[in-house]
PDB file of N, CA and C in Angstrom:
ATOM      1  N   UNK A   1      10.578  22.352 -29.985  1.00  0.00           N
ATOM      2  CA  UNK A   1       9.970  23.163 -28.944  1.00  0.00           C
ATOM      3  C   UNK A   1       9.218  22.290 -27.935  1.00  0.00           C
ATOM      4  N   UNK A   2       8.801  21.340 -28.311  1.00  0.00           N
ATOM      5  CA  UNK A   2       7.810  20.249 -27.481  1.00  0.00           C
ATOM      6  C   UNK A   2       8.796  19.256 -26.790  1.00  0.00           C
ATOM      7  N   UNK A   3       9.814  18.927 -27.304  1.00  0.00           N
ATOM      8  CA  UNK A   3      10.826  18.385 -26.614  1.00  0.00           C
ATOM      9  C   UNK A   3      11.463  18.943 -25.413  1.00  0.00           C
ATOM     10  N   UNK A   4      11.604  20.280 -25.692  1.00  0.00           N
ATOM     11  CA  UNK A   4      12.404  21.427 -24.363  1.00  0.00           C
ATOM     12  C   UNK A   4      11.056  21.676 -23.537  1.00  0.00           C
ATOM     13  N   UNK A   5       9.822  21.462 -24.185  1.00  0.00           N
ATOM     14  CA  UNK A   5       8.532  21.548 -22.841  1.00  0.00           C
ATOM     15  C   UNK A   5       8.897  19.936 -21.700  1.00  0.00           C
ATOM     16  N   UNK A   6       9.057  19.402 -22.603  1.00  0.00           N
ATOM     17  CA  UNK A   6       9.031  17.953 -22.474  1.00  0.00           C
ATOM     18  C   UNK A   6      10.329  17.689 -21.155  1.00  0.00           C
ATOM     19  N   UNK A   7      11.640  18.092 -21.441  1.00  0.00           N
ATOM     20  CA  UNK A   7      12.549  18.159 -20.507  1.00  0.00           C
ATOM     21  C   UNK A   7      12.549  18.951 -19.317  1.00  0.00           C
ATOM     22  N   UNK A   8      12.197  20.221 -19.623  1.00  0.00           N
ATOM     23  CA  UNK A   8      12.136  21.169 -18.734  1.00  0.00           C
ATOM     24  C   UNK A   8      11.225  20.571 -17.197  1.00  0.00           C
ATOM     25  N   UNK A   9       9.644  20.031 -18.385  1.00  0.00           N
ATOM     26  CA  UNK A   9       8.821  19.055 -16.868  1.00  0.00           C
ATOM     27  C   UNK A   9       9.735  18.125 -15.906  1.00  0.00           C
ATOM     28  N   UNK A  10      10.348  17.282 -17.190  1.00  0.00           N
ATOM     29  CA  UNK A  10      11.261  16.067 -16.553  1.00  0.00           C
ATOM     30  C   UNK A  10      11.908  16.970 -15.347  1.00  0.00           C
ATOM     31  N   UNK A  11      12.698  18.010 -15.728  1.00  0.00           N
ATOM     32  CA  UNK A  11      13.492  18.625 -14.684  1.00  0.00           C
ATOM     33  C   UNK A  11      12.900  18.996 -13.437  1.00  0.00           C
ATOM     34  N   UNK A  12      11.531  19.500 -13.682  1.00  0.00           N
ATOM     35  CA  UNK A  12      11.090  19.983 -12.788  1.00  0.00           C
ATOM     36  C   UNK A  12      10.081  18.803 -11.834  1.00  0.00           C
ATOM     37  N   UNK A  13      10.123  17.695 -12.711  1.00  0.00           N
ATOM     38  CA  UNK A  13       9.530  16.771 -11.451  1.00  0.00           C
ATOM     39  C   UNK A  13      10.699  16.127 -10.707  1.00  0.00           C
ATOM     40  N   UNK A  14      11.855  16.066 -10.988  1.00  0.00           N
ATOM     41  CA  UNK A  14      13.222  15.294 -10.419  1.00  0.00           C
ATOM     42  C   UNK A  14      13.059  16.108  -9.933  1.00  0.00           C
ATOM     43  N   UNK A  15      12.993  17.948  -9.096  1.00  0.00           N
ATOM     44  CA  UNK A  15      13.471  18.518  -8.630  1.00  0.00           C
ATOM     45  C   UNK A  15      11.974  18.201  -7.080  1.00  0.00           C
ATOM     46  N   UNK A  16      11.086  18.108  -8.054  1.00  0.00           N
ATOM     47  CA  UNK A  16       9.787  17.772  -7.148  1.00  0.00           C
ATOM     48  C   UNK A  16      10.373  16.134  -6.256  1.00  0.00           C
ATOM     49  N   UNK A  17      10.647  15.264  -6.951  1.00  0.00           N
ATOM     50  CA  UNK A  17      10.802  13.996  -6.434  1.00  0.00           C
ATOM     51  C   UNK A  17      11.967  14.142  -5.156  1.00  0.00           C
ATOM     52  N   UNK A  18      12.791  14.894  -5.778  1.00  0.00           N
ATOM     53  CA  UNK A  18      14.090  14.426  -4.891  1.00  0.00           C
ATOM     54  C   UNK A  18      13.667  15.740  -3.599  1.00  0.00           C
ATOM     55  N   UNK A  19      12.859  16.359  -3.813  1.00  0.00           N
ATOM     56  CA  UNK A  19      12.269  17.424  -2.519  1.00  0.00           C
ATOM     57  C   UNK A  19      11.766  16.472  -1.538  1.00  0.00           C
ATOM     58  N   UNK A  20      10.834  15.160  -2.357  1.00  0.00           N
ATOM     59  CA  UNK A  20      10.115  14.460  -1.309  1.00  0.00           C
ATOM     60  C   UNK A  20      11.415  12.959  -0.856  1.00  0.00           C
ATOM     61  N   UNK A  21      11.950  13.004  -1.933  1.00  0.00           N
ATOM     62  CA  UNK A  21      12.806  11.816  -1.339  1.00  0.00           C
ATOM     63  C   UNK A  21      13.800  12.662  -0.114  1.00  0.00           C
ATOM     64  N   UNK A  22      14.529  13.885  -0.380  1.00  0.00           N
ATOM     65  CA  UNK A  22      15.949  13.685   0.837  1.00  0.00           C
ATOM     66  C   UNK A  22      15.028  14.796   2.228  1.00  0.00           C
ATOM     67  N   UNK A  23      14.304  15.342   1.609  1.00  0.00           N
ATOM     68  CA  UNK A  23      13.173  16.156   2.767  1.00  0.00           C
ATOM     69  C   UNK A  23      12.375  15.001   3.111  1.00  0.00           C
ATOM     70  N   UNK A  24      11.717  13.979   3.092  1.00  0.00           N
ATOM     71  CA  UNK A  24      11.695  12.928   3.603  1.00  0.00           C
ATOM     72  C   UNK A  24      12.574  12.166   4.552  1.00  0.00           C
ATOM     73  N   UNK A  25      13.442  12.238   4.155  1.00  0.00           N
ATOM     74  CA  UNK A  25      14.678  11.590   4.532  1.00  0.00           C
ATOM     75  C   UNK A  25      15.249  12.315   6.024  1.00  0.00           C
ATOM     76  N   UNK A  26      15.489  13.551   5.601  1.00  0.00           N
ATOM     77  CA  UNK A  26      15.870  14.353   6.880  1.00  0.00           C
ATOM     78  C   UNK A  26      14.588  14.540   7.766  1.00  0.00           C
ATOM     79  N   UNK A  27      13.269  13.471   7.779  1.00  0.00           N
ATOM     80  CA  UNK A  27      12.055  13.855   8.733  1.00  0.00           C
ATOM     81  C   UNK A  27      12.613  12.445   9.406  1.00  0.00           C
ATOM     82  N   UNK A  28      12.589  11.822   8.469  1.00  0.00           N
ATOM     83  CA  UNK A  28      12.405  10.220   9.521  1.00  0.00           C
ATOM     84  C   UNK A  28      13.698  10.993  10.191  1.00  0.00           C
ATOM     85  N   UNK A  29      15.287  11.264  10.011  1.00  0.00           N
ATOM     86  CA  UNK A  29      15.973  11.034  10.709  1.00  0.00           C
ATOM     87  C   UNK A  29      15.768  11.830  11.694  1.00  0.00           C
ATOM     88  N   UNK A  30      14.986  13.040  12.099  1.00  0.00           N
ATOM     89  CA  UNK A  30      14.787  13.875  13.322  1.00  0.00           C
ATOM     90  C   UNK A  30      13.561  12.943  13.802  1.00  0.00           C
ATOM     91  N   UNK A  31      12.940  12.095  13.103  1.00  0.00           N
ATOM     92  CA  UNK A  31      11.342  11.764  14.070  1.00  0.00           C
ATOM     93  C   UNK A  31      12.732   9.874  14.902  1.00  0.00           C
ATOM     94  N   UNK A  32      12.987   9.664  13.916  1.00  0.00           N
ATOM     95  CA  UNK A  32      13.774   8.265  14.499  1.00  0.00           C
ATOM     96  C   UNK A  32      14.752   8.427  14.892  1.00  0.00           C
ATOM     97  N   UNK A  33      15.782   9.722  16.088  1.00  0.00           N
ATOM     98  CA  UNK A  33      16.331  10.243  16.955  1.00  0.00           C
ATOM     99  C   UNK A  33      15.402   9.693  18.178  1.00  0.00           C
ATOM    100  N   UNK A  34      14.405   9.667  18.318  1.00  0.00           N
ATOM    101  CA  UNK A  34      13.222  10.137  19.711  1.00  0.00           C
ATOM    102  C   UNK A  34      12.514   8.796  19.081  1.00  0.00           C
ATOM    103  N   UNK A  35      12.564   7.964  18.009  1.00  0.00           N
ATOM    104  CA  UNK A  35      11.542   7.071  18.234  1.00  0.00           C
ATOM    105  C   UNK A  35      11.763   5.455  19.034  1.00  0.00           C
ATOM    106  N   UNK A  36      10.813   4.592  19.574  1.00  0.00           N
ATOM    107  CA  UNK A  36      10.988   3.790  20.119  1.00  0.00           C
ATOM    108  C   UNK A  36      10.705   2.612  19.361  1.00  0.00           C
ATOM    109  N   UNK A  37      10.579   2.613  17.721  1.00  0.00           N
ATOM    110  CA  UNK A  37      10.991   1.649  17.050  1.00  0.00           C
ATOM    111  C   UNK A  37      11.622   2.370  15.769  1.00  0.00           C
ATOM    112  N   UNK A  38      13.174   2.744  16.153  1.00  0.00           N
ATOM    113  CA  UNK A  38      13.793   3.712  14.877  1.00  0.00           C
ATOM    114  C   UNK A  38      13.756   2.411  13.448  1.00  0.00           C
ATOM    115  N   UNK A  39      13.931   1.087  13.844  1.00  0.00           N
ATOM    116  CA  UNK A  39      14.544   0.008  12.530  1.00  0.00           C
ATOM    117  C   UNK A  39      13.095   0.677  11.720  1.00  0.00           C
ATOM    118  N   UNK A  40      12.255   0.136  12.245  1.00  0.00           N
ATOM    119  CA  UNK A  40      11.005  -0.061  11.875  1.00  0.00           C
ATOM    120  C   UNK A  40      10.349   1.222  10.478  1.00  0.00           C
ATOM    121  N   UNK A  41      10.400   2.581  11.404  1.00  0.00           N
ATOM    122  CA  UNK A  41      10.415   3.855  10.577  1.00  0.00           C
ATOM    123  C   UNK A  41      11.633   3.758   9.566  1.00  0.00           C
ATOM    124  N   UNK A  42      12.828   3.747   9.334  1.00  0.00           N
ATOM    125  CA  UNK A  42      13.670   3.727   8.536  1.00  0.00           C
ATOM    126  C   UNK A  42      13.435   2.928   7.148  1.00  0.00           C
ATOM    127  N   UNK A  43      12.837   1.721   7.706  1.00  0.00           N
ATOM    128  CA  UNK A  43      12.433   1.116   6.196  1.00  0.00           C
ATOM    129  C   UNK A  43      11.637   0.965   5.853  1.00  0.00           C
ATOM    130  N   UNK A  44      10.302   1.650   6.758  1.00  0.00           N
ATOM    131  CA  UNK A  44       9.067   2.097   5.968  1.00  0.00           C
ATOM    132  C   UNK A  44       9.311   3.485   5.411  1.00  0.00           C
ATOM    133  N   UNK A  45       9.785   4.154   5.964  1.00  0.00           N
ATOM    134  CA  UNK A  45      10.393   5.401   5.161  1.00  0.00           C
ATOM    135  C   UNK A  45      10.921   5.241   3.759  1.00  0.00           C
ATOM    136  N   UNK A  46      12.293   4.146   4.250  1.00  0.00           N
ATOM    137  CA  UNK A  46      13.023   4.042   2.946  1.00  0.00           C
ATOM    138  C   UNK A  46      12.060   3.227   1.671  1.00  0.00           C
ATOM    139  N   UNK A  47      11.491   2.246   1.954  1.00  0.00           N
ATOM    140  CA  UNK A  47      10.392   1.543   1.019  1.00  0.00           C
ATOM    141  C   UNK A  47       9.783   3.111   0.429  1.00  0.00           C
ATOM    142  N   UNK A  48       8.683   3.522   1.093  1.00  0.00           N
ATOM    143  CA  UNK A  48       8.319   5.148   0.625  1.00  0.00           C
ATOM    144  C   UNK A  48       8.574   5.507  -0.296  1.00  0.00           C
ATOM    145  N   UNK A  49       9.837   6.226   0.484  1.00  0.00           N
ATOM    146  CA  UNK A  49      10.445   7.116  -0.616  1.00  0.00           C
ATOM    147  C   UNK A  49      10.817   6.694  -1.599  1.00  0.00           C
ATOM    148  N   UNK A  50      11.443   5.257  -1.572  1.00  0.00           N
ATOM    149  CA  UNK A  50      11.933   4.590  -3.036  1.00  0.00           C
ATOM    150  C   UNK A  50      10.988   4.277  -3.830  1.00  0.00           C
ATOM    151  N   UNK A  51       9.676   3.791  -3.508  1.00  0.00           N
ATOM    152  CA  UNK A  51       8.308   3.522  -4.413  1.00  0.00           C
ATOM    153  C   UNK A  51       8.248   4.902  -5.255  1.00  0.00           C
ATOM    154  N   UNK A  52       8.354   5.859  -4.325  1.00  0.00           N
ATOM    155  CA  UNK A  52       7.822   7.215  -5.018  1.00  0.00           C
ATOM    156  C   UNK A  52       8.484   7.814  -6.243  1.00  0.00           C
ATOM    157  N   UNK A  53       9.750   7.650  -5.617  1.00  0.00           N
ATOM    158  CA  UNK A  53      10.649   8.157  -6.861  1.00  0.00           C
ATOM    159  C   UNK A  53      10.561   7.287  -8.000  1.00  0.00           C
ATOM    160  N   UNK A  54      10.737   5.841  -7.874  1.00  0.00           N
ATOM    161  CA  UNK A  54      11.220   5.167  -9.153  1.00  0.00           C
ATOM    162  C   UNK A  54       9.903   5.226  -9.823  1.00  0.00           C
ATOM    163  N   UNK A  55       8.591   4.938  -9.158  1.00  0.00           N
ATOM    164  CA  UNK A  55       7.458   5.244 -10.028  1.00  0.00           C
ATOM    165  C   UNK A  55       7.405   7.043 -11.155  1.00  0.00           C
ATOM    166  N   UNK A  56       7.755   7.661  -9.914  1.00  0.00           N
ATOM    167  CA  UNK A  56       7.989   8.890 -10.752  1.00  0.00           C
ATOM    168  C   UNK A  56       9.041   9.268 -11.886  1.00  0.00           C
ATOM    169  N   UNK A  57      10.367   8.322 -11.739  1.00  0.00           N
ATOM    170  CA  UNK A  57      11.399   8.757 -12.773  1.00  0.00           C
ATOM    171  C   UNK A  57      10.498   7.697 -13.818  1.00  0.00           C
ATOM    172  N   UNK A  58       9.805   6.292 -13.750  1.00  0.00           N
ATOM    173  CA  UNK A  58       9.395   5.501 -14.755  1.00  0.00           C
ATOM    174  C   UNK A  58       8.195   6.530 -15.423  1.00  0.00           C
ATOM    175  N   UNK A  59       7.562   7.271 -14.955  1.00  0.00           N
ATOM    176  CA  UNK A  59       6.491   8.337 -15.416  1.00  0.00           C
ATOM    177  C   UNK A  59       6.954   9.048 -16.236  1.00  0.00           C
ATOM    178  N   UNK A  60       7.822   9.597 -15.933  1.00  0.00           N
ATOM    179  CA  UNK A  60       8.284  10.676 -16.329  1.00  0.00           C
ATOM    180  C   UNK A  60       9.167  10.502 -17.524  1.00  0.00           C
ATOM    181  N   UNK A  61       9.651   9.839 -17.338  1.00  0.00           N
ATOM    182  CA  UNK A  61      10.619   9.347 -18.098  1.00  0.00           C
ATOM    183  C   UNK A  61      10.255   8.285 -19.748  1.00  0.00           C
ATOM    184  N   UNK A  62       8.917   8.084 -19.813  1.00  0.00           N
ATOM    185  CA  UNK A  62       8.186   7.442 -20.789  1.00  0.00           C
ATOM    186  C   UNK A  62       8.665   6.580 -22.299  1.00  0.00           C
ATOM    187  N   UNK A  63       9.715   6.387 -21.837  1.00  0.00           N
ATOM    188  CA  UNK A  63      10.196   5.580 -22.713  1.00  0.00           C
ATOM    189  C   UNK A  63      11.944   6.114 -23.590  1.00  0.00           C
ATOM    190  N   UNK A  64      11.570   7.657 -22.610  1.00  0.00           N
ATOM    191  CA  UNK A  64      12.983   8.438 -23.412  1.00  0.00           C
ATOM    192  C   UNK A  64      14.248   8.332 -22.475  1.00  0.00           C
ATOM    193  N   UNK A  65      15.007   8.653 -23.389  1.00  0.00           N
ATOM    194  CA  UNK A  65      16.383   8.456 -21.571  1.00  0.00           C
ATOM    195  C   UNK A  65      16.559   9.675 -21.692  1.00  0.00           C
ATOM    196  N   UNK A  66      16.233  10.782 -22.660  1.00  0.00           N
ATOM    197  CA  UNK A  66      16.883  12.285 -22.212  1.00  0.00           C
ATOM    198  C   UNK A  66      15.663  12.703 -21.421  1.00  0.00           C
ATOM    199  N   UNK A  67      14.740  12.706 -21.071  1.00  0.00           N
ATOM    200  CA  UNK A  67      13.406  13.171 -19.632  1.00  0.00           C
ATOM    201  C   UNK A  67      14.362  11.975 -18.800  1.00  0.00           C
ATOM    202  N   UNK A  68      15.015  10.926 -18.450  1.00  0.00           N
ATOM    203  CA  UNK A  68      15.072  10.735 -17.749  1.00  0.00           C
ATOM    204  C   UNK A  68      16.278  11.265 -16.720  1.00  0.00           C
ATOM    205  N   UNK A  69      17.128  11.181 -18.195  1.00  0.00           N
ATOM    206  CA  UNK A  69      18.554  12.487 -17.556  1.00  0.00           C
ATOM    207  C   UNK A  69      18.219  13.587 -16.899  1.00  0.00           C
ATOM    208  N   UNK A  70      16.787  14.394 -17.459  1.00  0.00           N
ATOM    209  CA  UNK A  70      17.099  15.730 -16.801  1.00  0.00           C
ATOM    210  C   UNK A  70      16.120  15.280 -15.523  1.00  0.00           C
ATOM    211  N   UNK A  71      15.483  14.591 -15.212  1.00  0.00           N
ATOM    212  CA  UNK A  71      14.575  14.180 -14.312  1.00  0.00           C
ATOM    213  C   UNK A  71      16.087  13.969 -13.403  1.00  0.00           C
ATOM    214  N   UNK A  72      16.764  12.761 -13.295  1.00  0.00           N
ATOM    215  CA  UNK A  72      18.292  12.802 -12.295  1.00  0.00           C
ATOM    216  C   UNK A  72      18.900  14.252 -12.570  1.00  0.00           C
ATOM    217  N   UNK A  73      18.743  14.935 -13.161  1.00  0.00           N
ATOM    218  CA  UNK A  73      19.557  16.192 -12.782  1.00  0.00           C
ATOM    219  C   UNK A  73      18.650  16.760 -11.506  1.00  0.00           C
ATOM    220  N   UNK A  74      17.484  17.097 -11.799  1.00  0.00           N
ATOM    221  CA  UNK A  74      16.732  17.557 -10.954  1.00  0.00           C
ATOM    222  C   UNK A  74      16.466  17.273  -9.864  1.00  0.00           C
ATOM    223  N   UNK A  75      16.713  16.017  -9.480  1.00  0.00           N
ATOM    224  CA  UNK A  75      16.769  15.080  -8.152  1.00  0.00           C
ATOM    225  C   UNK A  75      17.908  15.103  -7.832  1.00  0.00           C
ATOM    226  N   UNK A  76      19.069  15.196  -8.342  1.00  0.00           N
ATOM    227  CA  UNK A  76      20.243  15.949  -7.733  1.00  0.00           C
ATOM    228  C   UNK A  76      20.092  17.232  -7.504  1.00  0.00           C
ATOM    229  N   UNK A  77      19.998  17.922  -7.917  1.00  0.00           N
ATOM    230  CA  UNK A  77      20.003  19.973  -8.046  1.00  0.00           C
ATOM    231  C   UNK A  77      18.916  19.561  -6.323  1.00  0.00           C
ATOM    232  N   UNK A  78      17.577  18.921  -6.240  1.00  0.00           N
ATOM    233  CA  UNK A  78      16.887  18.862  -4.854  1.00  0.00           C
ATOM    234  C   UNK A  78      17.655  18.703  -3.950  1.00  0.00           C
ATOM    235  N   UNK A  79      18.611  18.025  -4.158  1.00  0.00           N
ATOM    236  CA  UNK A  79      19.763  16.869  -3.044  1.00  0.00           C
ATOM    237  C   UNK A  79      20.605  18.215  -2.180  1.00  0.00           C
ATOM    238  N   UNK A  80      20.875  18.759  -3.475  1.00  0.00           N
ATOM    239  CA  UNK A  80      22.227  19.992  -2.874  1.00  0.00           C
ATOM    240  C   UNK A  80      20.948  21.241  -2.084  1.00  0.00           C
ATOM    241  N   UNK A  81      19.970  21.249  -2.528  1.00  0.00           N
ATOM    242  CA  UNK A  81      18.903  22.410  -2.251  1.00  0.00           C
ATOM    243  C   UNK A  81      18.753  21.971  -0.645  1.00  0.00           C
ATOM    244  N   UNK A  82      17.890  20.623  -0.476  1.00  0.00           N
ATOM    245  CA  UNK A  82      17.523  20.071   0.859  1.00  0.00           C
ATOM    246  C   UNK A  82      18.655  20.355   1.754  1.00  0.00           C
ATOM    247  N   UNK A  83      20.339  19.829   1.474  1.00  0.00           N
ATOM    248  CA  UNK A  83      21.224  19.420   2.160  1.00  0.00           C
ATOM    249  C   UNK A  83      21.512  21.309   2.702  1.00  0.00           C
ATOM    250  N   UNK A  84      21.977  22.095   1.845  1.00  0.00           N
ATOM    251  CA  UNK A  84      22.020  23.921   2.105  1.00  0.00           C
ATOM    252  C   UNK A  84      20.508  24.406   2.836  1.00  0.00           C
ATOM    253  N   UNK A  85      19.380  23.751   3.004  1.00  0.00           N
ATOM    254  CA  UNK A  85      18.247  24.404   3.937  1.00  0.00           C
ATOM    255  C   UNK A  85      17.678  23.847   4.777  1.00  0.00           C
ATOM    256  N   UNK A  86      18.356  22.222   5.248  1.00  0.00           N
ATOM    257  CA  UNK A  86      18.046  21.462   6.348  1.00  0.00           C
ATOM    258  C   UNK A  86      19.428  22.339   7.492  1.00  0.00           C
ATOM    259  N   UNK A  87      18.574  22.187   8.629  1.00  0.00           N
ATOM    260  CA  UNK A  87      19.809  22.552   9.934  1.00  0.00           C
ATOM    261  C   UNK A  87      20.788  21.050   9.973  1.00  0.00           C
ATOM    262  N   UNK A  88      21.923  21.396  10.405  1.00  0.00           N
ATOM    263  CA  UNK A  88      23.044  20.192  10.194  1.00  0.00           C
ATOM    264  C   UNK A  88      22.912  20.096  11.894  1.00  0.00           C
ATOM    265  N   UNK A  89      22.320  20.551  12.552  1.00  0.00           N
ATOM    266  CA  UNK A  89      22.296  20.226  14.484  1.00  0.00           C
ATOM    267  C   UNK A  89      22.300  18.376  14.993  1.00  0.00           C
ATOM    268  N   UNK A  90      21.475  17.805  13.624  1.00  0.00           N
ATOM    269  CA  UNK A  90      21.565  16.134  14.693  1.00  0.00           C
ATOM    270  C   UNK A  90      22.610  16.033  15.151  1.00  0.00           C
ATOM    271  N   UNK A  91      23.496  15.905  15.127  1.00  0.00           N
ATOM    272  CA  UNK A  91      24.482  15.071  15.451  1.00  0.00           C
ATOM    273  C   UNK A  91      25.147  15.514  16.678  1.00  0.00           C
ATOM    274  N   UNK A  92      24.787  16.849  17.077  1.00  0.00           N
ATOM    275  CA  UNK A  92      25.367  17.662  17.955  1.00  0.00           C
ATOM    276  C   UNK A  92      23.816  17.180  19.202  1.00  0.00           C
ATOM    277  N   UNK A  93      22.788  16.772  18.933  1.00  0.00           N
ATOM    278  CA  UNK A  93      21.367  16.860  19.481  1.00  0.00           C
ATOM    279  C   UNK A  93      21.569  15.361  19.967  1.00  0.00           C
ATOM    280  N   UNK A  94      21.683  14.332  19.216  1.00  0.00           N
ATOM    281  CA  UNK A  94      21.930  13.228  19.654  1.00  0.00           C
ATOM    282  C   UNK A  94      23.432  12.613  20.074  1.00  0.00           C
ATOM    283  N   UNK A  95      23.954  13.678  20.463  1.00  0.00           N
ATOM    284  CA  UNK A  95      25.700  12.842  21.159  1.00  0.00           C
ATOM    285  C   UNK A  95      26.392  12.624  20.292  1.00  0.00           C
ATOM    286  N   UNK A  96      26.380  12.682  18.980  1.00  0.00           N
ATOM    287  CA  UNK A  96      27.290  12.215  18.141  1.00  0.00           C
ATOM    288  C   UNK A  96      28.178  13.357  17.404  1.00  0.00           C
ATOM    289  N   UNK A  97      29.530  12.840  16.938  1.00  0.00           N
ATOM    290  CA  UNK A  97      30.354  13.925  16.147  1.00  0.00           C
ATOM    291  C   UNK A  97      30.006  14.443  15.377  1.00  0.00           C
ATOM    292  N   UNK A  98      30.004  15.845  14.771  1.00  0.00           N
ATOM    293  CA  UNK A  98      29.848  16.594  13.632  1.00  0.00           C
ATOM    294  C   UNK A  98      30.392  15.529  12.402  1.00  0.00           C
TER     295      UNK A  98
END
């Protein structure tokens, strides 16, 4: 029973992490459309977000690999969530092909 408390968190912080990693992700790319140093934001972004997560899957994940499995499930399951409730317009906003 303490094990399925135990996973269920895992799940639910991968689902927390990967909210801030690809919803992150889709900010820099609408703020670094319009910015006048895009390199710059991109890999302070990307540094970011990558500190955040791997500290969080190493948290979370405490020494077990099944919290860490369901922790990557959950940061996937975010991935498909972000990608279905972000607008898909950049590309049409900045000149470029669908």
């Amino acid at each position: 029973m303490i094990e399925a408390f135990g996973l269920a968190l895992a799940l639910a912080a991968g689902v927390a992490l990967g909210a801030i990693f690809f919803g992150g992700l889709w900010w820099t790319v609408r703020r670094g459309v319009a910015s006048k140093q895009p390199a710059f934001l991109f890999l302070v972004s990307l540094l970011l977000r990558s500190g955040v997560v791997l500290a969080g899957f190493y948290f979370m994940a405490a020494g077990h690999w099944q919290r860490l499995a369901a922790c990557l499930v959950g940061f996937v399951v975010a991935r498909v969530l972000v990608v279905r409730l972000t607008p898909s317009y950049l590309g049409q906003v900045a000149g470029h092909a669908p």
